[in-house]
Protein backbone atom coordinates (compact mmCIF):
# COMPACT_ATOMS: atom_id res chain seq x y z
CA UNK A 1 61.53 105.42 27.41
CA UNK A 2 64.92 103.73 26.30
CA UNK A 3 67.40 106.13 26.45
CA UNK A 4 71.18 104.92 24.22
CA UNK A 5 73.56 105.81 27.34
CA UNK A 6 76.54 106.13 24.81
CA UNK A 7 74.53 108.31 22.93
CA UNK A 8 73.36 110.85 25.89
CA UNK A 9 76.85 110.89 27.29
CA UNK A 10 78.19 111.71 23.67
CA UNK A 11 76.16 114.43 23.61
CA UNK A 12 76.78 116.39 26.58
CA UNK A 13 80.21 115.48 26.72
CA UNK A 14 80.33 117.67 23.60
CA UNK A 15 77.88 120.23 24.74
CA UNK A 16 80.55 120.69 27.37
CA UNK A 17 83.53 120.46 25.28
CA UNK A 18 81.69 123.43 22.98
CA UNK A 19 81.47 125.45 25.87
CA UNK A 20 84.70 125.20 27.26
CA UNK A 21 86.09 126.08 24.03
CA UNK A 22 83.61 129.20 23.19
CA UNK A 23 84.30 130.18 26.74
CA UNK A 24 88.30 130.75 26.55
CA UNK A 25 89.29 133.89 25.94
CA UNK A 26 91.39 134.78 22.57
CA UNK A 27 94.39 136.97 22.06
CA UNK A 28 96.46 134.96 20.43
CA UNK A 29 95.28 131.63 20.11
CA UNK A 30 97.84 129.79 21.82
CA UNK A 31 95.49 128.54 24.91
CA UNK A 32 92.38 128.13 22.75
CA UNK A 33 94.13 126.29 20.60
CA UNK A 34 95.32 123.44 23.18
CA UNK A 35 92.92 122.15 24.54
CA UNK A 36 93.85 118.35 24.59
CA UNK A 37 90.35 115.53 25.19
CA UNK A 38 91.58 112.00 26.00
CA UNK A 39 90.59 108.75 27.45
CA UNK A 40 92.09 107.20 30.14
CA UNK A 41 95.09 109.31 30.82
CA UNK A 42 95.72 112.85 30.47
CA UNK A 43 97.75 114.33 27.41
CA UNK A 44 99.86 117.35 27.38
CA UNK A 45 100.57 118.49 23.68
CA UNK A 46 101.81 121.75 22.98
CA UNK A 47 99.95 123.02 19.51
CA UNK A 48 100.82 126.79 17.47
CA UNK A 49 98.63 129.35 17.80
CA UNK A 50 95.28 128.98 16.02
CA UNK A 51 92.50 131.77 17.01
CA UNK A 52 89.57 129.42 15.65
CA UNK A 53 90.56 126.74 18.40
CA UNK A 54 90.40 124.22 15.47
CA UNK A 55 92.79 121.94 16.39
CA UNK A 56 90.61 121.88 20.40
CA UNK A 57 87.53 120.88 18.52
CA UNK A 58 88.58 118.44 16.79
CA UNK A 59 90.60 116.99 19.22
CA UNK A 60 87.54 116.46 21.38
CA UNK A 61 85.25 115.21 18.29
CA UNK A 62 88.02 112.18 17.91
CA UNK A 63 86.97 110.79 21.53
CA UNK A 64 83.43 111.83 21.46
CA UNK A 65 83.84 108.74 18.08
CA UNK A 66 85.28 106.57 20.71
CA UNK A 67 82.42 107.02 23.23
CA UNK A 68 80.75 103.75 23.00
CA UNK A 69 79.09 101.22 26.39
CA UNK A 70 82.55 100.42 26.66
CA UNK A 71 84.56 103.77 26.87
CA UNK A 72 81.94 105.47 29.52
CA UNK A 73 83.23 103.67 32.64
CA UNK A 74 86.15 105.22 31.75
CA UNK A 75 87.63 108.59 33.22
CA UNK A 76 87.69 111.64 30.12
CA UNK A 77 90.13 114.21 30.05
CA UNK A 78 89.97 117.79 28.64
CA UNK A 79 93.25 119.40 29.62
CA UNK A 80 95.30 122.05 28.37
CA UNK A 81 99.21 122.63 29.54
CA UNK A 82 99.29 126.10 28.31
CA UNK A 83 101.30 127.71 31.57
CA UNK A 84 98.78 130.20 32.15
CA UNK A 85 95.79 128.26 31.73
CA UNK A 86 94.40 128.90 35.36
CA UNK A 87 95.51 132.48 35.79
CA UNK A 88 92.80 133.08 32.96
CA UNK A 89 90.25 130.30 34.88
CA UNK A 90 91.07 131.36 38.30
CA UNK A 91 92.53 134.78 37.86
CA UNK A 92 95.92 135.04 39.35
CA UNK A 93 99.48 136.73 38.61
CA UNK A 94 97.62 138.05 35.02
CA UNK A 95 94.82 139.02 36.43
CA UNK A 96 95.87 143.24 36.31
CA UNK A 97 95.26 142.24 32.59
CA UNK A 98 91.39 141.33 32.75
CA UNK A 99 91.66 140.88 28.97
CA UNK A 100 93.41 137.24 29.88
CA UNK A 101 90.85 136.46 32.80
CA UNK A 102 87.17 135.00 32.44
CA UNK A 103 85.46 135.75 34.98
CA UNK A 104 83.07 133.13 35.05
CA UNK A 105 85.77 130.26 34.53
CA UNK A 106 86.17 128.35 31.03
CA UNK A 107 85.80 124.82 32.50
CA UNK A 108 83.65 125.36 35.99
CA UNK A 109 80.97 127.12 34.20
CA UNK A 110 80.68 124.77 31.88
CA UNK A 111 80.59 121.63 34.06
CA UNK A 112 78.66 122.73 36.50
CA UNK A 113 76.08 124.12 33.61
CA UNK A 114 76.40 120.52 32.41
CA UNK A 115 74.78 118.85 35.81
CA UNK A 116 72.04 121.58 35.87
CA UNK A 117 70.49 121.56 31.92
């Protein structure tokens, strides 16, 4: 069976991306909101508030057009510089406040879900 290698890692990388994104918890939108997927080199950007995450998704469905053979020996990068970003993945000075915690991570689950389906 051939299998399109751009193609397969297209698709999970998006599965993943999905995840991540459904995964992180939502008061007020600011850190589902900036979630920042690059190639190459990491990107801080610092987006408003926006509960659907709308401006994550399609931040990571630009690069998932730019996976190609060429792009996937390349490193990807889904960051997010919101300051409290790993209190809510690792739990941490916010974590008295479960509402801002998930328990099971936002990115770990995910990527370690990722390997295993």
């Amino acid at each position: 069976m051939m299998v399109d290698a751009a193609k397969f890692v297209e698709k999970n990388y998006t599965k993943v991306c999905n995840g991540i994104v459904a995964d992180t918890p939502v008061i007020t939108g600011k850190l589902i909101n900036n979630w920042n997927a690059t190639i190459g080199s990491p990107l801080a950007v610092d987006r408003s508030e926006g509960k659907s995450g709308q401006d994550s998704v399609s931040s990571y469905k630009a690069v998932a057009k730019e996976i190609t053979p060429k792009t996937i020996g390349q490193k990807f990068f889904l960051t997010n510089g919101v300051e409290y970003a790993n209190s809510v993945e690792f739990g941490g000075e916010r974590e008295p406040n479960r509402q801002w915690q998930n328990p099971k991570g936002m990115l770990r689950t995910n990527i370690i879900n990722a390997g295993t389906k």
